[in-house]
N, C-alpha and C. Protein backbone atom coordinates (compact mmCIF):
# COMPACT_ATOMS: atom_id res chain seq x y z
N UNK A 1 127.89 99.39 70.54
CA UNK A 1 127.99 99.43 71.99
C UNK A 1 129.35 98.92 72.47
N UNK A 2 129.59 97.78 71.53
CA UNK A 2 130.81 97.93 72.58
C UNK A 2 132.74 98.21 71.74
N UNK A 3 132.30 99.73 71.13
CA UNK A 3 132.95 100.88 71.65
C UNK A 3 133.27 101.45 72.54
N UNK A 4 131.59 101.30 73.32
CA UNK A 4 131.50 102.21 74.23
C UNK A 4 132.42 101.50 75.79
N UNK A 5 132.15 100.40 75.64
CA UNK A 5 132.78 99.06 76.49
C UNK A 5 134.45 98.79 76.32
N UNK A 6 134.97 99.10 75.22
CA UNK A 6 136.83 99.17 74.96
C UNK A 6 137.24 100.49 75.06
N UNK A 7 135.88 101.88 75.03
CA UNK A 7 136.70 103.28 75.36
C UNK A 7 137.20 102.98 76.49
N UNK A 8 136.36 102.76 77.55
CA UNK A 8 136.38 102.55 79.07
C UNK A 8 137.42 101.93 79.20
N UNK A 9 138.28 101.09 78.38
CA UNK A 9 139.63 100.49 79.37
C UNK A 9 140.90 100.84 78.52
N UNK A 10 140.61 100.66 77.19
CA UNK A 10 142.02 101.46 76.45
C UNK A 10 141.45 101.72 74.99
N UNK A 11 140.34 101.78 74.17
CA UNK A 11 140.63 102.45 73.28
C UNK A 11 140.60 104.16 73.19
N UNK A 12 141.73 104.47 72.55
CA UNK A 12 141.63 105.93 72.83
C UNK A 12 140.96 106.79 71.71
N UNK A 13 140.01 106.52 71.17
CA UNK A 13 138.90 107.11 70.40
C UNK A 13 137.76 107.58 71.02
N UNK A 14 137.35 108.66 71.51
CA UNK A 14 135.76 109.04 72.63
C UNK A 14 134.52 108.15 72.06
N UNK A 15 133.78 107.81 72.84
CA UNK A 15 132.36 106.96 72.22
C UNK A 15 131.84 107.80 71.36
N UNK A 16 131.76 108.95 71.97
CA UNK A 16 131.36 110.12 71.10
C UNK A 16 131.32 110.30 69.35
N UNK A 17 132.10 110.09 68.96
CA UNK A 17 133.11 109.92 67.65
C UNK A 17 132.12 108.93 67.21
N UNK A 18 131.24 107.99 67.58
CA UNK A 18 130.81 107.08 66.83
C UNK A 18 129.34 107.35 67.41
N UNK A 19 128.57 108.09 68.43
CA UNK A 19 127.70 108.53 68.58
C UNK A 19 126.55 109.21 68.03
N UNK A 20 127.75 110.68 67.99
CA UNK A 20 127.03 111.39 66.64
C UNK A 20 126.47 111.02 65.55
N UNK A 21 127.15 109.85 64.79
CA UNK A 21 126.48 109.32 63.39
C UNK A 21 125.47 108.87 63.78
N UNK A 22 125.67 107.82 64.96
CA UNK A 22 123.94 106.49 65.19
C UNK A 22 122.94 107.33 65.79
N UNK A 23 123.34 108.55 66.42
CA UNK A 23 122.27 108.83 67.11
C UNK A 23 121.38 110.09 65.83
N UNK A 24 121.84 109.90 64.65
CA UNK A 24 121.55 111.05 63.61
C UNK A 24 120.43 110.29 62.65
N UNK A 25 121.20 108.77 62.73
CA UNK A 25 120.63 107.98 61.72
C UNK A 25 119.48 107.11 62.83
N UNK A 26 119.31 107.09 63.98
CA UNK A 26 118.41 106.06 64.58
C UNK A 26 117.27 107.37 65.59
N UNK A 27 117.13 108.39 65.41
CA UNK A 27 116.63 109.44 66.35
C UNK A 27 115.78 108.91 67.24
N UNK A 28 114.79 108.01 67.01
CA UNK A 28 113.84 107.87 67.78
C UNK A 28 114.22 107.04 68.92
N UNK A 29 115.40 106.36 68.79
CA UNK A 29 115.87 105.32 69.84
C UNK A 29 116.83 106.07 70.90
N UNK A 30 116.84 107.38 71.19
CA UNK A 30 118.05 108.10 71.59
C UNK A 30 118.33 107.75 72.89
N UNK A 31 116.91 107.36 73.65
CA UNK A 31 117.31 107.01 74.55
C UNK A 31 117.67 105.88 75.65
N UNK A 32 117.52 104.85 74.04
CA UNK A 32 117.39 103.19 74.43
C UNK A 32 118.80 103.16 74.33
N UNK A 33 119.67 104.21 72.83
CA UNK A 33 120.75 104.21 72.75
C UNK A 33 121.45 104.61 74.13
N UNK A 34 121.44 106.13 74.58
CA UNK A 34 121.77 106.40 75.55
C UNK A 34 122.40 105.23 76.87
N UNK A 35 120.81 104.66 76.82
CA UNK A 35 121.14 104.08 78.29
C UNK A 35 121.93 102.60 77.94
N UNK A 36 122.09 101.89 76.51
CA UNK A 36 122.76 100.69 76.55
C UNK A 36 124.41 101.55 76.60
N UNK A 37 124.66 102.73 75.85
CA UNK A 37 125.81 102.64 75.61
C UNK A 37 126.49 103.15 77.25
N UNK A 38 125.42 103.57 78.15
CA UNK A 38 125.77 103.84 79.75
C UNK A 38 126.42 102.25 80.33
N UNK A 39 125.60 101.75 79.79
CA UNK A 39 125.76 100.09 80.33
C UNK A 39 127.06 99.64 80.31
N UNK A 40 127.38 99.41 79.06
CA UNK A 40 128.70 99.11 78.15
C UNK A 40 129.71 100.00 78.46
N UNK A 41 129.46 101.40 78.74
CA UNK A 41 130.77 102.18 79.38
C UNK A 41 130.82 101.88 80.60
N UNK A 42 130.30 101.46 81.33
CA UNK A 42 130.27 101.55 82.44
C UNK A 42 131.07 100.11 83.15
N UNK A 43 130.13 98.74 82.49
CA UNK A 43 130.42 97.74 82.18
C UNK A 43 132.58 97.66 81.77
N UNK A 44 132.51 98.36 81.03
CA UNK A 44 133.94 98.47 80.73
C UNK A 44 135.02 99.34 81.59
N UNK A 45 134.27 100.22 82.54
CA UNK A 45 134.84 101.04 83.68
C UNK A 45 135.01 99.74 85.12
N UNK A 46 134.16 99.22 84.86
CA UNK A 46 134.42 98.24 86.05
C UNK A 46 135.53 97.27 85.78
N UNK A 47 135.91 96.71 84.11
CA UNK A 47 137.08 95.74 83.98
C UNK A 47 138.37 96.76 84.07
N UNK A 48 137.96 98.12 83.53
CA UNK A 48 139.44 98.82 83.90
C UNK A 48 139.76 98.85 85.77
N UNK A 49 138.45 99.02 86.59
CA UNK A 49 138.73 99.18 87.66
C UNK A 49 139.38 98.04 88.29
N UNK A 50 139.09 96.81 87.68
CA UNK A 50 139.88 95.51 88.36
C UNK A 50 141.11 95.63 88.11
N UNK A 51 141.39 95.81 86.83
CA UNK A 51 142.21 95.68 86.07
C UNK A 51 143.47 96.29 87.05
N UNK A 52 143.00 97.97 87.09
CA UNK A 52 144.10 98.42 88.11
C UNK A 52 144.18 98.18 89.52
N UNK A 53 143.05 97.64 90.02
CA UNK A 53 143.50 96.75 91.11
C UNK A 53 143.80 95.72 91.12
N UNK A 54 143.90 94.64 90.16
CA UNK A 54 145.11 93.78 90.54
C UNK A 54 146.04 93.97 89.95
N UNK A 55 146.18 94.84 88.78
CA UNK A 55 147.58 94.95 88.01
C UNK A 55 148.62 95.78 89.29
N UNK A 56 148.12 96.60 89.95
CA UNK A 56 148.65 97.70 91.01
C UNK A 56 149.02 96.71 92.27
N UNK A 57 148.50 95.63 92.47
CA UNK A 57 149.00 94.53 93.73
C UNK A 57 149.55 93.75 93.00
N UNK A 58 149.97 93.77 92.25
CA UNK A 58 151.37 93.07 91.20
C UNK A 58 152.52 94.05 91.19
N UNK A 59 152.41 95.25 90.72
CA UNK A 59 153.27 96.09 90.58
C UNK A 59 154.37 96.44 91.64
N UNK A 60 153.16 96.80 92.65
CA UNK A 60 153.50 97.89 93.91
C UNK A 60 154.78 97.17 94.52
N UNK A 61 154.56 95.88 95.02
CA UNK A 61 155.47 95.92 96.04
C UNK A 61 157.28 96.04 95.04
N UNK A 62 157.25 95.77 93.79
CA UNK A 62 158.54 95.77 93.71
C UNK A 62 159.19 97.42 93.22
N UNK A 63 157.96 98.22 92.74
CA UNK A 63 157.96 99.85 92.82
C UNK A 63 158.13 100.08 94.49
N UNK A 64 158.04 99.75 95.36
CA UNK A 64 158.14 99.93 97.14
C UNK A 64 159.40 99.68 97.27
N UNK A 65 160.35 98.47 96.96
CA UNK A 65 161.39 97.76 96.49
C UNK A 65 162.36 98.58 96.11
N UNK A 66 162.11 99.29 94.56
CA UNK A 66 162.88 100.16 94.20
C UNK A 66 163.26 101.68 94.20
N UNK A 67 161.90 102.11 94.87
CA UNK A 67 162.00 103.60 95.30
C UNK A 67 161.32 103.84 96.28
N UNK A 68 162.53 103.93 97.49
CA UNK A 68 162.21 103.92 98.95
C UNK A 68 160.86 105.06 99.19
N UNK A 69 159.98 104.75 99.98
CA UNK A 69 159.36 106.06 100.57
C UNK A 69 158.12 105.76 99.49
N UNK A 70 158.25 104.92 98.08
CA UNK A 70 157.12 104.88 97.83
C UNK A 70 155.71 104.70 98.86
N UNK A 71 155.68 103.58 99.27
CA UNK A 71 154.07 102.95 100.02
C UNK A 71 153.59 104.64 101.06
N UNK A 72 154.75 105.06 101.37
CA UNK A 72 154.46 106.61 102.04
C UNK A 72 153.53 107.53 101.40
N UNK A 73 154.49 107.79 100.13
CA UNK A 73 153.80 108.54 98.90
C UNK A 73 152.04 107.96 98.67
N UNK A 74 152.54 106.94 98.23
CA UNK A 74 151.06 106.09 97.70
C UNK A 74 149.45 106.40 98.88
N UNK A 75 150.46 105.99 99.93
CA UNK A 75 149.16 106.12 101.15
C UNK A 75 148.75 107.47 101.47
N UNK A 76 149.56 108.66 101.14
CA UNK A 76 149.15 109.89 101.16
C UNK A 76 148.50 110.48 99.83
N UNK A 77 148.86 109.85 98.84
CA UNK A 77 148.07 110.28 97.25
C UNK A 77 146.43 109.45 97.60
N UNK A 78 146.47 107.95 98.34
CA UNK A 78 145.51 107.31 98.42
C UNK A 78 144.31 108.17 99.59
N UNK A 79 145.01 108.34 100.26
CA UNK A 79 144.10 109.54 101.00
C UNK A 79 143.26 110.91 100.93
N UNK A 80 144.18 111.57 100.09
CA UNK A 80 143.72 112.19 99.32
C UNK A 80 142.45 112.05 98.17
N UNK A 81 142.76 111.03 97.52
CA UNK A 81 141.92 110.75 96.38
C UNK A 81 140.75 110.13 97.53
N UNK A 82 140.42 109.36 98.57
CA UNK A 82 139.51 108.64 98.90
C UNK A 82 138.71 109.72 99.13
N UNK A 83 139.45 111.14 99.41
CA UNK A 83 138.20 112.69 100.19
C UNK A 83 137.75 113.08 99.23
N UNK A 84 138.10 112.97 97.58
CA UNK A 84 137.43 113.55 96.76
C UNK A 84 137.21 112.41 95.74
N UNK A 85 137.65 111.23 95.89
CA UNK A 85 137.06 109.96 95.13
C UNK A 85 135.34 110.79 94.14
N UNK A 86 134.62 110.54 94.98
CA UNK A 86 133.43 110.64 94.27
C UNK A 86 133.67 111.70 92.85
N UNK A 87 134.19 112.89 93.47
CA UNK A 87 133.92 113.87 92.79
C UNK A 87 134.87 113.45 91.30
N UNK A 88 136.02 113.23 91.51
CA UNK A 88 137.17 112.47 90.56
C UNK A 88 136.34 110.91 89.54
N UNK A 89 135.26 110.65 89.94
CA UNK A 89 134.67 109.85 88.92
C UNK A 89 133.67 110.43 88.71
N UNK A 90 133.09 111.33 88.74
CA UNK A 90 131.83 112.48 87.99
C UNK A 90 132.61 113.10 87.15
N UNK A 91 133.39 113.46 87.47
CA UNK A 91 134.60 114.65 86.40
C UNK A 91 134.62 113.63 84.95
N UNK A 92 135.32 112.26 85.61
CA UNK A 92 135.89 111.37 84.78
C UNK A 92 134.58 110.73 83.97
N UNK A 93 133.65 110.60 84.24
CA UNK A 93 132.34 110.01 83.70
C UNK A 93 131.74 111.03 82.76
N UNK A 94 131.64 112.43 83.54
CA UNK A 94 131.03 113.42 82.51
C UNK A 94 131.86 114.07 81.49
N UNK A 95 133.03 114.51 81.72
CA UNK A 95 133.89 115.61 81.51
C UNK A 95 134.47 114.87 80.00
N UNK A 96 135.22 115.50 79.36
CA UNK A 96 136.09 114.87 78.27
C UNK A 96 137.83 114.94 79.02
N UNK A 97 137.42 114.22 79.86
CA UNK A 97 138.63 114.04 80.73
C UNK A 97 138.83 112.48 80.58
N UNK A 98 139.51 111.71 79.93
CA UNK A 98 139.76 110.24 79.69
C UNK A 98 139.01 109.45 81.03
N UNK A 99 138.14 108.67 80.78
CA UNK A 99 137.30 107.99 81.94
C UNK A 99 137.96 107.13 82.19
N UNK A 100 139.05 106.17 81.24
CA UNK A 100 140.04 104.96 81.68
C UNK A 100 140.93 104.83 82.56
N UNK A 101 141.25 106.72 82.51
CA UNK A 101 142.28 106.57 83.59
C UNK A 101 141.71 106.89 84.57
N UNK A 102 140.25 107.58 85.29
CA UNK A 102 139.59 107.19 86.32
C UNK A 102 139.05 106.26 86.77
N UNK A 103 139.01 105.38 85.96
CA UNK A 103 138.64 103.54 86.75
C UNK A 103 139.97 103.08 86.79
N UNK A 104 140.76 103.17 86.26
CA UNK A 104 142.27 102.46 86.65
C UNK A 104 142.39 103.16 87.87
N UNK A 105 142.43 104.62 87.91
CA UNK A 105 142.72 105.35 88.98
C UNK A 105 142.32 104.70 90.43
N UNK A 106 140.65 104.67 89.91
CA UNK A 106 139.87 103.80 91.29
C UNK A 106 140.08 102.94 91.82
N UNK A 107 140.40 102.14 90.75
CA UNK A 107 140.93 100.23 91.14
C UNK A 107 142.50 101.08 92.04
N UNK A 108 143.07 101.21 91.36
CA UNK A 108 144.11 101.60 92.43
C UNK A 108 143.98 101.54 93.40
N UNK A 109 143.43 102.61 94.13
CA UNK A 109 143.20 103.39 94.82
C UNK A 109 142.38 102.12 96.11
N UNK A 110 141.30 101.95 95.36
CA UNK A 110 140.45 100.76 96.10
C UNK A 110 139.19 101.32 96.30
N UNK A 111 138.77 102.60 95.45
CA UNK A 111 137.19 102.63 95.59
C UNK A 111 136.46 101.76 95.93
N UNK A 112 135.36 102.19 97.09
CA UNK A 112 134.62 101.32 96.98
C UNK A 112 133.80 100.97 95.71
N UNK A 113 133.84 99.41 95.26
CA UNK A 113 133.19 99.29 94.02
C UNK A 113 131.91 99.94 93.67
N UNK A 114 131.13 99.69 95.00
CA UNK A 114 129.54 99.76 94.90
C UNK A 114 129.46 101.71 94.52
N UNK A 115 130.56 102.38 94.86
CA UNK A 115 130.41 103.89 95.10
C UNK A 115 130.89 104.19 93.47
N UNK A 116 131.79 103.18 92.94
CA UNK A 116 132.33 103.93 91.88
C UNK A 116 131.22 103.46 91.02
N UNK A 117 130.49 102.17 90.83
CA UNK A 117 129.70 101.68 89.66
C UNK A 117 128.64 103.09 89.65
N UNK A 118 127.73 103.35 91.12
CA UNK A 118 126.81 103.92 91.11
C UNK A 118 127.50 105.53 90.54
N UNK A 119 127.96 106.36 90.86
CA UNK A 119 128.61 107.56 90.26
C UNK A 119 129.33 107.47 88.70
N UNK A 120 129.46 106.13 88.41
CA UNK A 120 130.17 106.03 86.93
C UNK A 120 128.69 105.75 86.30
N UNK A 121 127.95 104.80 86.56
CA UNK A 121 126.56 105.12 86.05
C UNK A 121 125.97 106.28 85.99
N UNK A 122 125.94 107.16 87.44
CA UNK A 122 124.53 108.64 87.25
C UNK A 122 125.71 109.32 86.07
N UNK A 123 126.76 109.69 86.42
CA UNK A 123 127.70 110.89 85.52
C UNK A 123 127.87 110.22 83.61
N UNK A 124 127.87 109.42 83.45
CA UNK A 124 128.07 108.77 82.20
C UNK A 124 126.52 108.57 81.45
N UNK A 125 125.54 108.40 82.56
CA UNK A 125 124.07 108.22 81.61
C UNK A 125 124.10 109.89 81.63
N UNK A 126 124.37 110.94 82.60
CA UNK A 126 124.09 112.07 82.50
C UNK A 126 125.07 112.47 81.17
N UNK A 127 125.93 112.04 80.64
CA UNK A 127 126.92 112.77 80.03
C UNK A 127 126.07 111.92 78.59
N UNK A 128 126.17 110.84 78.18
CA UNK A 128 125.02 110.63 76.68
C UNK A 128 124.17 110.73 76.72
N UNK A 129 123.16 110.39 77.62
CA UNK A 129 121.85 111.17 77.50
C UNK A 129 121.77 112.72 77.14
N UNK A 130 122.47 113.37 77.32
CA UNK A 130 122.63 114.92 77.07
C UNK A 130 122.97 115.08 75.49
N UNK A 131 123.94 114.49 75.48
CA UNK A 131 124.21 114.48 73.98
C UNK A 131 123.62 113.77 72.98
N UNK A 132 122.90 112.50 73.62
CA UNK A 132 121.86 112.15 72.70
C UNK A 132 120.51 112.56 72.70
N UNK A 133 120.03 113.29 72.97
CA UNK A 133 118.57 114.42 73.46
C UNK A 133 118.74 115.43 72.44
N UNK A 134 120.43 116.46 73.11
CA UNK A 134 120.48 117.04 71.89
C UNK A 134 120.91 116.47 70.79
N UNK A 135 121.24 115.92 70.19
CA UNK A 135 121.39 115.11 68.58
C UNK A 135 119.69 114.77 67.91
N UNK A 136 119.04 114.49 68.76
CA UNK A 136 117.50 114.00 68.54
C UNK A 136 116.97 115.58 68.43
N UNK A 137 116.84 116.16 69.56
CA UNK A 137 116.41 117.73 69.09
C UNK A 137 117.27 118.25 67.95
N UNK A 138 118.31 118.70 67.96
CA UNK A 138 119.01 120.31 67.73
C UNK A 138 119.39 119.11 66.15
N UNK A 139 119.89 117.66 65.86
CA UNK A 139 120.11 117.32 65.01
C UNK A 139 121.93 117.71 64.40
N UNK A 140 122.49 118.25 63.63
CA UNK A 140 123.69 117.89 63.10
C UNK A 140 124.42 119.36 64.01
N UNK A 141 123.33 120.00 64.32
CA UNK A 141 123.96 121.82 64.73
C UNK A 141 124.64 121.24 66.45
N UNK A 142 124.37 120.05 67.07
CA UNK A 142 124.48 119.68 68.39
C UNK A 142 125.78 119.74 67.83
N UNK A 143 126.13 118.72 66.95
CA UNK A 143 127.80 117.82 67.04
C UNK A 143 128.72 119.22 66.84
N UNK A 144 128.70 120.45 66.49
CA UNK A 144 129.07 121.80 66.03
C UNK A 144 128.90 122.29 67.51
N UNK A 145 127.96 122.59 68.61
CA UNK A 145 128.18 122.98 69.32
C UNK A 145 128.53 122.03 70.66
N UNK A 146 128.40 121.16 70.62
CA UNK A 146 129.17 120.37 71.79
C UNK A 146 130.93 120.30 71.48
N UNK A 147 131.32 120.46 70.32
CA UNK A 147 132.66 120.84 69.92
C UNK A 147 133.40 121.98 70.29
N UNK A 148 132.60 123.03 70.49
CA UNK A 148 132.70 123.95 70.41
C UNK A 148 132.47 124.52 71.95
N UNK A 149 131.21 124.12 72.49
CA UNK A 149 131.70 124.48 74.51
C UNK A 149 131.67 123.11 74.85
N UNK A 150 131.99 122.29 75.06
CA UNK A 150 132.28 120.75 75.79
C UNK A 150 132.94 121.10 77.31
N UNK A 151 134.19 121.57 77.01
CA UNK A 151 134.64 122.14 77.96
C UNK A 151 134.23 122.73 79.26
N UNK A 152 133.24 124.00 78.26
CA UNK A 152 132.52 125.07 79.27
C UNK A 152 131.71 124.74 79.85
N UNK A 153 130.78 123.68 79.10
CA UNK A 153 129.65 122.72 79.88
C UNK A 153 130.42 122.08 80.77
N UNK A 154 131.22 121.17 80.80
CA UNK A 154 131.96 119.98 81.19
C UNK A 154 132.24 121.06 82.89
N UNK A 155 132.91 121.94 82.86
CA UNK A 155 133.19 122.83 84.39
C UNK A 155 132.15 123.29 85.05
N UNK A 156 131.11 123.51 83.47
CA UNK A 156 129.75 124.20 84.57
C UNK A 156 129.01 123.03 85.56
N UNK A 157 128.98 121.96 85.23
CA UNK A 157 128.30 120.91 85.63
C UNK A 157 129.14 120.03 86.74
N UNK A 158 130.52 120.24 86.69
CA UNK A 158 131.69 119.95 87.62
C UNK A 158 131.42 120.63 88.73
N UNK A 159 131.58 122.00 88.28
CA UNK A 159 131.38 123.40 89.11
C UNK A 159 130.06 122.93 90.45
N UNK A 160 129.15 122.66 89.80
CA UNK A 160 127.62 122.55 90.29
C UNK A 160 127.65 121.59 91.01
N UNK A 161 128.54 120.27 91.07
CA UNK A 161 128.42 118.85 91.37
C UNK A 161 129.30 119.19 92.98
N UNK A 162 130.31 119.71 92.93
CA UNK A 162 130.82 120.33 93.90
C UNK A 162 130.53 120.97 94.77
N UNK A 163 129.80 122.12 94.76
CA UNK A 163 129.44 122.98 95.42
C UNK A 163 128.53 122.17 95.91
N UNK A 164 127.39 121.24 95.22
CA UNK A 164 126.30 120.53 95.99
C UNK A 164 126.64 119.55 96.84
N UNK A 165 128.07 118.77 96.75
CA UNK A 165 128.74 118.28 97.84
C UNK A 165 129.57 118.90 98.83
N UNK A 166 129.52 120.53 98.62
CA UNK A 166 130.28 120.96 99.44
C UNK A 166 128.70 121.23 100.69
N UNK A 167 127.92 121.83 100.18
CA UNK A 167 126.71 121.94 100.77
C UNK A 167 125.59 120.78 101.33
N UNK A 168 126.56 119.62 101.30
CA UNK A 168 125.00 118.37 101.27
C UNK A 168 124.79 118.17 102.90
């Protein structure tokens, strides 16, 4: 588990990578596994999220300092990201899109905490629970086909998450 807790802020190995084996060798626990290693990623999404919010109120003002027009830039990238915030930590939670740099991103930024824990929780239990269900069903043929469309899943479920916030 806590792999799953140092992916989330800088190790750059996917939890995944160490998933596949436990969830091959422990089947019946898939989903006790599932939901601790949600915990622990998640758990570890929140120290990256501090992390870049106070490392970023250390930084900023002497990046403001040295390249005029920054805090301009920043407050218009920050605006931006606050209209699609949510959607930018579902991507980052489900997707094989590095989740570290969407909690650094957040802390940046200044997500609300309570918005990012709850969306880094549903998208991250949704993203191992899936893969540990199939590993328990489908067995060694999952780790072969989640390799193989990760991707295609990863947009279809992006795709879907969107449109249902474009419609809510």
């Amino acid at each position: 588990y806590f792999i799953s807790l140092i992916e989330s802020i800088f190790f750059p190995i996917p939890t995944d990578v160490f998933l596949f084996p436990y969830i091959l060798a422990k089947k019946k626990n898939y989903i006790k596994i599932a939901i601790n290693i949600t915990i622990f990623s998640v758990l570890g999404g929140v120290i990256a999220y501090f992390l870049g919010y106070f490392l970023w109120n250390i930084i900023s003002p002497t990046l403001s300092e040295y390249y005029p027009g920054f805090i301009f830039k920043l407050n218009n990238f920050t605006n931006q990201y606050l209209e699609v915030g949510i959607i930018l930590i579902v991507i980052g939670g489900f997707s094989p899109f590095p989740y570290k740099i969407t909690c650094l991103g957040s802390g940046i930024i200044g997500i609300n905490i309570f918005i990012f824990i709850f969306f880094s929780l549903v998208s991250r239990f949704l993203r191992f629970f899936l893969v540990s269900f199939f590993l328990y069903k489908y067995g060694q043929k999952t780790q072969i086909m989640i390799g193989k469309y990760i991707n295609f899943i990863s947009f279809i479920f992006v795709a879907f998450f969107i449109v249902y916030l474009i419609y809510l």
